[in-house]
PDB file of N, CA and C in Angstrom:
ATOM      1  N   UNK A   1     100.905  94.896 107.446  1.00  0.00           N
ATOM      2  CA  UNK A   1      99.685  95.605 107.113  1.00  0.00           C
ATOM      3  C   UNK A   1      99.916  97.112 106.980  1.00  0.00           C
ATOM      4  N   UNK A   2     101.187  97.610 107.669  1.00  0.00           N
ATOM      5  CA  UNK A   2     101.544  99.144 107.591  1.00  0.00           C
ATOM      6  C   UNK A   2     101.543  99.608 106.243  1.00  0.00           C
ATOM      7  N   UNK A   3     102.805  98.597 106.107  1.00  0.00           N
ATOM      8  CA  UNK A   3     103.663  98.903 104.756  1.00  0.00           C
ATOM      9  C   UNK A   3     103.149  98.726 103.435  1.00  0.00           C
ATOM     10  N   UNK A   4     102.332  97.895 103.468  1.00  0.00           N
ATOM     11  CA  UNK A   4     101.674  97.659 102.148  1.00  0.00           C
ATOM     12  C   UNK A   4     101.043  98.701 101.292  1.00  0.00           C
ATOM     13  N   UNK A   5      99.894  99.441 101.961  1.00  0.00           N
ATOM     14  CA  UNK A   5      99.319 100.582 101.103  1.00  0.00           C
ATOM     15  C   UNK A   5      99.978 101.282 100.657  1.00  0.00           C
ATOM     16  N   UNK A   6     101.412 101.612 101.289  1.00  0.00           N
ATOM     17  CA  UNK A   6     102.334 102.605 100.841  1.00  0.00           C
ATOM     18  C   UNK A   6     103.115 102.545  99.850  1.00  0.00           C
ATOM     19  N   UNK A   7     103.515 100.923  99.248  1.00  0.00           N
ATOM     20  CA  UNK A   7     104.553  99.929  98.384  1.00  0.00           C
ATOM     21  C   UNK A   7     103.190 100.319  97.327  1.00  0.00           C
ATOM     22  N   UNK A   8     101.728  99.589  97.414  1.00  0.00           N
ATOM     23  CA  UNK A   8     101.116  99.299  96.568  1.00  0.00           C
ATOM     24  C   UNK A   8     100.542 100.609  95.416  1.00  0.00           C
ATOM     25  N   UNK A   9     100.769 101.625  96.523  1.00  0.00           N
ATOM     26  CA  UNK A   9     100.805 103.050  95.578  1.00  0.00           C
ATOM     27  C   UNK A   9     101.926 103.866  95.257  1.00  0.00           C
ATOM     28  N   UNK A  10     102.894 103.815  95.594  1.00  0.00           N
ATOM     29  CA  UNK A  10     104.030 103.617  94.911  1.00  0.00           C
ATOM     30  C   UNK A  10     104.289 103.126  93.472  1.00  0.00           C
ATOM     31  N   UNK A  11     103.986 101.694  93.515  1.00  0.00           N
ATOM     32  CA  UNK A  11     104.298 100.612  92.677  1.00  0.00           C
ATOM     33  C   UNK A  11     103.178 101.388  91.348  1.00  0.00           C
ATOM     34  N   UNK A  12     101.987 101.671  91.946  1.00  0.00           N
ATOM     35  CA  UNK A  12     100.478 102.381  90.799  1.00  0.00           C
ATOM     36  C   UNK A  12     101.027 103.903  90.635  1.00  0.00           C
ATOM     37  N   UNK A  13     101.815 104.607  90.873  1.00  0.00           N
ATOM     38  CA  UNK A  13     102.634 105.493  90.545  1.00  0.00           C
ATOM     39  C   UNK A  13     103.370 105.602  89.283  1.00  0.00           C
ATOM     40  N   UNK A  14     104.203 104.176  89.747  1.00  0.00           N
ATOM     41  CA  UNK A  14     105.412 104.015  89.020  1.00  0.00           C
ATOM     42  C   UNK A  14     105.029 103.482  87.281  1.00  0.00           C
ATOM     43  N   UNK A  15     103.569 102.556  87.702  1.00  0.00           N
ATOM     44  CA  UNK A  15     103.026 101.768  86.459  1.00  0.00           C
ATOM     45  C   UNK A  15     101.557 101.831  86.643  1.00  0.00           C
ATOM     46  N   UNK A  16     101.159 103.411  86.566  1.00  0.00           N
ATOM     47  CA  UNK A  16      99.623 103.511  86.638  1.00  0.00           C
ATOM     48  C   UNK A  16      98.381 102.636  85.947  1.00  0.00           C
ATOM     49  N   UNK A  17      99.001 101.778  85.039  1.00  0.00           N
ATOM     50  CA  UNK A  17      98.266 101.090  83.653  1.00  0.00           C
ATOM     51  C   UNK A  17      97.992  99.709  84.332  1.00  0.00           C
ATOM     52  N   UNK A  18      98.927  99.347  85.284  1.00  0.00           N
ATOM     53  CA  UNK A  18      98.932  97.726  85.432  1.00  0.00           C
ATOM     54  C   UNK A  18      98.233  97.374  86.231  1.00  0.00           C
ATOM     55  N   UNK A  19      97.859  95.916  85.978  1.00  0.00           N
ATOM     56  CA  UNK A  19      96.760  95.386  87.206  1.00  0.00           C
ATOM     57  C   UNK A  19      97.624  95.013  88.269  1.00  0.00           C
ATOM     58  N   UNK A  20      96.888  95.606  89.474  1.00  0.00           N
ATOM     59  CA  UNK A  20      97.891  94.965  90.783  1.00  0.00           C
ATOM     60  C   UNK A  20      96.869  94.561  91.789  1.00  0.00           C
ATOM     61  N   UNK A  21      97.490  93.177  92.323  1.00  0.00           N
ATOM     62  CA  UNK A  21      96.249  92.551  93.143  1.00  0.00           C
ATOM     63  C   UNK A  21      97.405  92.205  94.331  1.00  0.00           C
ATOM     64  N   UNK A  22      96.443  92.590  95.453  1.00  0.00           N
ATOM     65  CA  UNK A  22      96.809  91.702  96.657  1.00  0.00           C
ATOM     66  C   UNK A  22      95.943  91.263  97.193  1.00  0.00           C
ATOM     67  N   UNK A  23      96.272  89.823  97.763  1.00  0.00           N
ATOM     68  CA  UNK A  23      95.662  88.949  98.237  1.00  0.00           C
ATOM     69  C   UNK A  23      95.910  89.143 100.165  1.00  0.00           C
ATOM     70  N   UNK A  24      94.761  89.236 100.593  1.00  0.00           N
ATOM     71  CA  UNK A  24      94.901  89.510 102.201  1.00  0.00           C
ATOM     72  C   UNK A  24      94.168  88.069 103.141  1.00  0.00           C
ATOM     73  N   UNK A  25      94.719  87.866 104.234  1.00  0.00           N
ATOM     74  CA  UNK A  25      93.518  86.601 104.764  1.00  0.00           C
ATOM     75  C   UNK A  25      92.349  87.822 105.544  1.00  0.00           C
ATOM     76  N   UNK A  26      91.569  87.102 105.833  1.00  0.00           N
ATOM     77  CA  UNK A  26      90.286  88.077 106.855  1.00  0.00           C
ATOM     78  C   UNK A  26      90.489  87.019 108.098  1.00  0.00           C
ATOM     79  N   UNK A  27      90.924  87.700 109.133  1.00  0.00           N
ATOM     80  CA  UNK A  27      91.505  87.117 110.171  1.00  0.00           C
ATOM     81  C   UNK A  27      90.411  87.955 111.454  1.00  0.00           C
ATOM     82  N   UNK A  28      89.978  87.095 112.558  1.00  0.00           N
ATOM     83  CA  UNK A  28      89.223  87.223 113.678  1.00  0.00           C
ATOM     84  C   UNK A  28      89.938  88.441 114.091  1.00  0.00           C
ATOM     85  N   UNK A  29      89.140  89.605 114.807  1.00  0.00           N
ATOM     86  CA  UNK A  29      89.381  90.740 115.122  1.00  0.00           C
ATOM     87  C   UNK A  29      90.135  91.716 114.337  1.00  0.00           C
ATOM     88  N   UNK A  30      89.935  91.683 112.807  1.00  0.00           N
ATOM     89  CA  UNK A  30      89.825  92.461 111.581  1.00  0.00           C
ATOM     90  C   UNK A  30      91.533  93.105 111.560  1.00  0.00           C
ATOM     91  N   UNK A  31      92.331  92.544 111.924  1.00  0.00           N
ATOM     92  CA  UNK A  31      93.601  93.271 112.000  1.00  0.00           C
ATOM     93  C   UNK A  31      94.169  93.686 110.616  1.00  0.00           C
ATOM     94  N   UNK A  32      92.961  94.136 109.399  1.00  0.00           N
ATOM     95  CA  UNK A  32      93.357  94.261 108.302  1.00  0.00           C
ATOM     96  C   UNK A  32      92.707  95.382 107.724  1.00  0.00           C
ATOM     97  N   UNK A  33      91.685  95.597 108.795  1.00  0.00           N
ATOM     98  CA  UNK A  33      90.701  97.102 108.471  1.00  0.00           C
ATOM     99  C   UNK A  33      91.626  98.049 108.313  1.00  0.00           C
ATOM    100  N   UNK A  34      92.527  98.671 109.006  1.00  0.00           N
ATOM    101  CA  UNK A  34      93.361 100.034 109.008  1.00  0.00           C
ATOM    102  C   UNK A  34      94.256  99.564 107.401  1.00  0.00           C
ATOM    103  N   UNK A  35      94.742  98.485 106.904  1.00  0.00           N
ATOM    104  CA  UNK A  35      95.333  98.524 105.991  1.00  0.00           C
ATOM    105  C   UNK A  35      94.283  99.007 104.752  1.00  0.00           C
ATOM    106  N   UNK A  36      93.062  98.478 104.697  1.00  0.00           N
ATOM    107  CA  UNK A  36      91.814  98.716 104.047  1.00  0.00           C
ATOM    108  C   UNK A  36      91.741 100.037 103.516  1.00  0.00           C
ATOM    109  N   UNK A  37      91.283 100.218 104.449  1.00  0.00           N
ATOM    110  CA  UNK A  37      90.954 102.098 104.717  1.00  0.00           C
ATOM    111  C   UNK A  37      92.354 102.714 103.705  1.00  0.00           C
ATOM    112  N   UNK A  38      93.480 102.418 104.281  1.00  0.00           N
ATOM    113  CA  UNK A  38      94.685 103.059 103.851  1.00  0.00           C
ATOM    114  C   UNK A  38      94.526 103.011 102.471  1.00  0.00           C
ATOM    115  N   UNK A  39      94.328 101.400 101.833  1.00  0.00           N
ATOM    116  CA  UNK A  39      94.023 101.344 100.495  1.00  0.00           C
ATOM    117  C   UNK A  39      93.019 101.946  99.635  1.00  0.00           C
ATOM    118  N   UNK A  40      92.297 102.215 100.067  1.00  0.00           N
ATOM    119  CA  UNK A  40      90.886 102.842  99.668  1.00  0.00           C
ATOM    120  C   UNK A  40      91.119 104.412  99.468  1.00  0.00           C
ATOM    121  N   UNK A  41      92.039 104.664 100.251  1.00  0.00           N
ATOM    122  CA  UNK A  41      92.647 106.338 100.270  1.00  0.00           C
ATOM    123  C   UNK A  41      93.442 106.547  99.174  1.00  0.00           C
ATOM    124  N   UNK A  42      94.433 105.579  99.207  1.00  0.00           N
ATOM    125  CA  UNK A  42      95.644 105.772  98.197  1.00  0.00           C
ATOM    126  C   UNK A  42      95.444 105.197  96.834  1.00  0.00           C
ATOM    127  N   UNK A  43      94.437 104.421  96.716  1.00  0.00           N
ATOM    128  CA  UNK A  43      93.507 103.806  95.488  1.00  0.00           C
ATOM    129  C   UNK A  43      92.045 103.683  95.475  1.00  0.00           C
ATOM    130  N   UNK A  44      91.643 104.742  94.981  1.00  0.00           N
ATOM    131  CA  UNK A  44      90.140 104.770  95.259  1.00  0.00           C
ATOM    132  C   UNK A  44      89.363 104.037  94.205  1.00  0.00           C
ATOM    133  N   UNK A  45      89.915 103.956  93.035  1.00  0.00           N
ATOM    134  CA  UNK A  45      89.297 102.978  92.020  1.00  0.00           C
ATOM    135  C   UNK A  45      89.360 101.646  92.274  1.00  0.00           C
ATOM    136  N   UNK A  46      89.892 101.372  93.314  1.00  0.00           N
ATOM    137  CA  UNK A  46      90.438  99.934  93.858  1.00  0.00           C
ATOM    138  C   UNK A  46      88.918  99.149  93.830  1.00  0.00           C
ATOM    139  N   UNK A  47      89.291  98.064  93.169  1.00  0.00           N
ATOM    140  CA  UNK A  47      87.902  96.822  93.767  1.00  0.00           C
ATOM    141  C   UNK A  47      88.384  95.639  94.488  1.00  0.00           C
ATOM    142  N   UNK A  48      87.444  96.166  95.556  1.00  0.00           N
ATOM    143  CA  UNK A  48      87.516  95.267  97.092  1.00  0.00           C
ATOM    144  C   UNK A  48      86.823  93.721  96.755  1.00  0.00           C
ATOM    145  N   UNK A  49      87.328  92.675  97.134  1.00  0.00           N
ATOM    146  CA  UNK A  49      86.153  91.870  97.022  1.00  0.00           C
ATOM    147  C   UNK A  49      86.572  90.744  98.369  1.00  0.00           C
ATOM    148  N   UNK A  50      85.582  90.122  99.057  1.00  0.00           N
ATOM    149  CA  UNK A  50      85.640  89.586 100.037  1.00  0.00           C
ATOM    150  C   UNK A  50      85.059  88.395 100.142  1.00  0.00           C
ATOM    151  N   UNK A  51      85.733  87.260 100.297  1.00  0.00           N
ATOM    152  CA  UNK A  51      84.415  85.752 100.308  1.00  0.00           C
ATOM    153  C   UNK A  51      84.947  85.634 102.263  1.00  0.00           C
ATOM    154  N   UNK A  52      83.575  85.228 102.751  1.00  0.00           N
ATOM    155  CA  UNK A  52      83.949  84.435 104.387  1.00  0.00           C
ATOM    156  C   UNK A  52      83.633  83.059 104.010  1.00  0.00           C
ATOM    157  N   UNK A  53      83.929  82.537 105.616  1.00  0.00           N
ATOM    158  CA  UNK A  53      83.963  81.229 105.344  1.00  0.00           C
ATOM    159  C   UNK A  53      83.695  80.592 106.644  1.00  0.00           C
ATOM    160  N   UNK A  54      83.176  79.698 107.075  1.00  0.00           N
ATOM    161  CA  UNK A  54      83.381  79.142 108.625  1.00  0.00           C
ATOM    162  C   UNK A  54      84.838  78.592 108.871  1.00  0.00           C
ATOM    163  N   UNK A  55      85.280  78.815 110.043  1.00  0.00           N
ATOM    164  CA  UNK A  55      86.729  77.965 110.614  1.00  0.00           C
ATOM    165  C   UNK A  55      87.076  77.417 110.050  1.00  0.00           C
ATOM    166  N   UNK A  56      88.273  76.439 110.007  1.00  0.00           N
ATOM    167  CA  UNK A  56      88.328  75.217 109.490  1.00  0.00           C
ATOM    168  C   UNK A  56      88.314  74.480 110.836  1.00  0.00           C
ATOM    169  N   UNK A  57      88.109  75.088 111.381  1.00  0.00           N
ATOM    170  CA  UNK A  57      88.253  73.963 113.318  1.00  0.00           C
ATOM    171  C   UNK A  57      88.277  75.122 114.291  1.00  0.00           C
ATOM    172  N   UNK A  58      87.920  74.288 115.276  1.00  0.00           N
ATOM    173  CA  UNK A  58      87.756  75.549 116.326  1.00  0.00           C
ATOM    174  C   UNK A  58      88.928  76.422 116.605  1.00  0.00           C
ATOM    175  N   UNK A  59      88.861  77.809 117.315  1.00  0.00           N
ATOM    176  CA  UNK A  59      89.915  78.328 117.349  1.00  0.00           C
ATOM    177  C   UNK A  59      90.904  78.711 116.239  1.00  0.00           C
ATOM    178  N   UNK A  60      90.163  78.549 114.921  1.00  0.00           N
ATOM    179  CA  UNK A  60      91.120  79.019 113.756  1.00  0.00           C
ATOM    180  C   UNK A  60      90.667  80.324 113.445  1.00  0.00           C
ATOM    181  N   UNK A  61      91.856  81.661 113.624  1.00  0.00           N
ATOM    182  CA  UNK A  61      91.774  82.647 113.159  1.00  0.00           C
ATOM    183  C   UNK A  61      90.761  83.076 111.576  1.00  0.00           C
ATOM    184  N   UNK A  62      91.313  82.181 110.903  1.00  0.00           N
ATOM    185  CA  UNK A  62      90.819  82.700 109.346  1.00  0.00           C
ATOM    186  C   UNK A  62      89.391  82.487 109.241  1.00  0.00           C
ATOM    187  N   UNK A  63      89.189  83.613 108.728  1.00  0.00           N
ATOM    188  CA  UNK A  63      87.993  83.580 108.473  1.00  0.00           C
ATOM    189  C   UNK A  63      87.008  83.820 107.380  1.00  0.00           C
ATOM    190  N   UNK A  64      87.878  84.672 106.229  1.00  0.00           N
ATOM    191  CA  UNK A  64      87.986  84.262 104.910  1.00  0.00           C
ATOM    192  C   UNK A  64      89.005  84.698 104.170  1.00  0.00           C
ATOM    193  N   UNK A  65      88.993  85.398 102.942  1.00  0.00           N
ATOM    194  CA  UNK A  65      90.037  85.647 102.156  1.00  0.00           C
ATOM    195  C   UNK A  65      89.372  86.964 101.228  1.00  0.00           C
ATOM    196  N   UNK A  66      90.897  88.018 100.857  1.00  0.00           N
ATOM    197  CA  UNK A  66      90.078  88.991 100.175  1.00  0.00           C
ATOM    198  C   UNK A  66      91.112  89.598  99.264  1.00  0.00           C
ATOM    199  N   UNK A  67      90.687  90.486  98.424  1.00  0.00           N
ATOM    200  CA  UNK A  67      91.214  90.836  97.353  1.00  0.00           C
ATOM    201  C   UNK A  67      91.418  91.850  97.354  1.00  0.00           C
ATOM    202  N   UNK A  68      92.112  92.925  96.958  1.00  0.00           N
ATOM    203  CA  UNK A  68      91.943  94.381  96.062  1.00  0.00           C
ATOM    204  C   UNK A  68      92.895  94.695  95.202  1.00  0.00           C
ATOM    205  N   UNK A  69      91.886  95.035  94.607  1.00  0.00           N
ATOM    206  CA  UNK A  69      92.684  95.146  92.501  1.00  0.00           C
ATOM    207  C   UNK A  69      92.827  96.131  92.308  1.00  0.00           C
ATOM    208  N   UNK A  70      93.583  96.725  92.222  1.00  0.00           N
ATOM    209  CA  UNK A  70      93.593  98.205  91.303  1.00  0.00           C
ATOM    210  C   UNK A  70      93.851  98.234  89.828  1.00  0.00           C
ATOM    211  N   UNK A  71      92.767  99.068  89.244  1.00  0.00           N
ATOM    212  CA  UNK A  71      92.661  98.834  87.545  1.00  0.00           C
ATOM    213  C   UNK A  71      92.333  97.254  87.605  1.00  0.00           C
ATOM    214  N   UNK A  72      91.178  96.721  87.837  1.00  0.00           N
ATOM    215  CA  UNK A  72      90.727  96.108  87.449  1.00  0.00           C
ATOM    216  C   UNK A  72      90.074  95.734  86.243  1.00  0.00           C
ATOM    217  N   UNK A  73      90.595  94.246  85.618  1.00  0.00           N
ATOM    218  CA  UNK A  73      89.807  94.412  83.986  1.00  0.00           C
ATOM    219  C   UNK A  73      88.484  94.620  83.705  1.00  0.00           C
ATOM    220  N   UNK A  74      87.567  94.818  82.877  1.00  0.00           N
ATOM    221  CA  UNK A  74      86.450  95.081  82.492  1.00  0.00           C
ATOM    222  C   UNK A  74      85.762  93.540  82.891  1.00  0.00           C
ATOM    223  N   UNK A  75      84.567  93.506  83.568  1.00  0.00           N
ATOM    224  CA  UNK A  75      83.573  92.133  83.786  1.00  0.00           C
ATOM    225  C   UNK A  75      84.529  91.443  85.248  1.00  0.00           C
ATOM    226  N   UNK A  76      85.441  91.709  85.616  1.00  0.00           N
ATOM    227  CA  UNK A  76      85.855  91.381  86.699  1.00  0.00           C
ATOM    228  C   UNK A  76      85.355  91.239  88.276  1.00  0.00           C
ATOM    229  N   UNK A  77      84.279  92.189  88.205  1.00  0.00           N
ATOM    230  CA  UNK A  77      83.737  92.227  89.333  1.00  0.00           C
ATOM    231  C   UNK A  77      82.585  91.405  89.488  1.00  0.00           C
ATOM    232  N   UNK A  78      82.124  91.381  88.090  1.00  0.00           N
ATOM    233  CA  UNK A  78      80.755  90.460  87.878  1.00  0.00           C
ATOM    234  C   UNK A  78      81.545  89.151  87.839  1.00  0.00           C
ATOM    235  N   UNK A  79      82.598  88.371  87.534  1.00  0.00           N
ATOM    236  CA  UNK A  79      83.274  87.413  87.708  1.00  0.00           C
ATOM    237  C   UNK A  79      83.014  86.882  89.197  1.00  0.00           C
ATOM    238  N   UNK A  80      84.022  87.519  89.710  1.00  0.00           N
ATOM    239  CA  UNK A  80      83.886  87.528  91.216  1.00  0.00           C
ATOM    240  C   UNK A  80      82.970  87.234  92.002  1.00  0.00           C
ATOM    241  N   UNK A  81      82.097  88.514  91.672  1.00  0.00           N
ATOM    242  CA  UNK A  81      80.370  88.020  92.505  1.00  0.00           C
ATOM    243  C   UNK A  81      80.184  86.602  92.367  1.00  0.00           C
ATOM    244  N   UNK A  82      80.036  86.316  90.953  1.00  0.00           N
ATOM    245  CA  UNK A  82      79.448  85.301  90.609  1.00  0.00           C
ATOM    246  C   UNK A  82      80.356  83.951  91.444  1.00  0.00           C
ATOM    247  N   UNK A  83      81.257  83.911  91.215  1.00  0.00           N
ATOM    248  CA  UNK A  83      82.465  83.003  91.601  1.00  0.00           C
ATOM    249  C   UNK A  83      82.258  82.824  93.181  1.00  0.00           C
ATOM    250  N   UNK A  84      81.583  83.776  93.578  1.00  0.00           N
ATOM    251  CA  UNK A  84      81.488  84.235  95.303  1.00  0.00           C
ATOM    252  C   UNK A  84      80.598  83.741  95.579  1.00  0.00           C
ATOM    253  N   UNK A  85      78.929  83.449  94.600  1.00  0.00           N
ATOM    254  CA  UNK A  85      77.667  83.152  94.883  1.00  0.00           C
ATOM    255  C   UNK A  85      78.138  81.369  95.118  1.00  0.00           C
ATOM    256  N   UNK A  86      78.975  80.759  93.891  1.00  0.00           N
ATOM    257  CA  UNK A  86      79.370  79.468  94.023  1.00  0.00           C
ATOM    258  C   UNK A  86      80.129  78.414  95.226  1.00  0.00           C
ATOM    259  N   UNK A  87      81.199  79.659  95.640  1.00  0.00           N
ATOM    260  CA  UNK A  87      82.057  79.271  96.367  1.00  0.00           C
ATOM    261  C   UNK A  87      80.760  79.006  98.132  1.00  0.00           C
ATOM    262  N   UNK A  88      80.020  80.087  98.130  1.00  0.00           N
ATOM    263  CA  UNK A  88      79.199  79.942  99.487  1.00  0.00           C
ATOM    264  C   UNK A  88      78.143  78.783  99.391  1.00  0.00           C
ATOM    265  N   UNK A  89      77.905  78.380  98.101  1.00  0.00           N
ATOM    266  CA  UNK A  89      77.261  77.589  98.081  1.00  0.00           C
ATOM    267  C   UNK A  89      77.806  75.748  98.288  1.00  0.00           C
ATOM    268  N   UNK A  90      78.921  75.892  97.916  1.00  0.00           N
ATOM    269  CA  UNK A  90      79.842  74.754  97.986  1.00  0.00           C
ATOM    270  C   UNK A  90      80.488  74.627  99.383  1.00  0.00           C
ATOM    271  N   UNK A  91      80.357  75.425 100.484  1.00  0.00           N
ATOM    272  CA  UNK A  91      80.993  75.952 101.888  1.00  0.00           C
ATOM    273  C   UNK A  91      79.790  75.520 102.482  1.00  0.00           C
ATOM    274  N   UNK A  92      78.475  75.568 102.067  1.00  0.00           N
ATOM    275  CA  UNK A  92      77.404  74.993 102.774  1.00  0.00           C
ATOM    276  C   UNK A  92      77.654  73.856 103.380  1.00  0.00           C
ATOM    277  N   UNK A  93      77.019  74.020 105.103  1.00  0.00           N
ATOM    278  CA  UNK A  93      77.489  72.243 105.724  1.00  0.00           C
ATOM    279  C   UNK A  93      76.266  71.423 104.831  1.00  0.00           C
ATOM    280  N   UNK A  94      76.801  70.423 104.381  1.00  0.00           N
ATOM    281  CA  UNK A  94      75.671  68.725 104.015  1.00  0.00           C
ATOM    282  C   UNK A  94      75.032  68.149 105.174  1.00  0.00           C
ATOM    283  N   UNK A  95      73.876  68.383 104.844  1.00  0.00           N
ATOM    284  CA  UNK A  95      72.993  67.455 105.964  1.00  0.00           C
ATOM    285  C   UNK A  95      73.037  66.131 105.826  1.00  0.00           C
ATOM    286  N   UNK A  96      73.435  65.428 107.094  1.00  0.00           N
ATOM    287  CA  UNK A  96      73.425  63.847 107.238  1.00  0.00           C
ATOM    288  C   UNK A  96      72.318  63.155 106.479  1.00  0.00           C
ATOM    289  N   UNK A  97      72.618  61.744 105.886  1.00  0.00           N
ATOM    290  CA  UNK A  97      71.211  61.505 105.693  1.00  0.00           C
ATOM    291  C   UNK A  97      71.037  59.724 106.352  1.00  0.00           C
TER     292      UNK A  97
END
């Protein structure tokens, strides 16, 4: 989580034009916020995007999954949302019948 913000602006240095995505888990007691922040500093055009999720069983760290793009393509974010409205809806528990 150190090293990353530092590689990932580097790398947007080296090839300011290109899309670069990393994929992060969202893990119980946020051990990914300080990398966040870092990113947000060193890429401020960056788009964050975040889906949660319940456990998959008790005691499972993950808790969802997240993104940040730098130079993101055009309609990408509205993608996402949308993709995000679906995914929570499909994560819904089914009531017995």
């Amino acid at each position: 989580y150190e090293a990353i913000p530092r590689h990932l602006a580097n790398i947007h240095r080296k090839w300011n034009v290109g899309v670069l995505i990393l994929w992060y888990p969202i893990l119980r007691g946020a051990p990914h916020a300080v990398m966040l922040g870092a990113l947000a500093a060193a890429c401020p055009e960056g788009l964050r995007h975040e889906v949660r999720f319940p456990p998959v069983r008790a005691g499972h760290r993950m808790e969802g999954s997240g993104l940040f793009i730098v130079n993101p393509p055009f309609g990408l974010q509205t993608e996402l949302a949308a993709t995000a409205d679906r995914l929570a809806q499909l994560c819904k528990p089914r009531r017995s019948a």
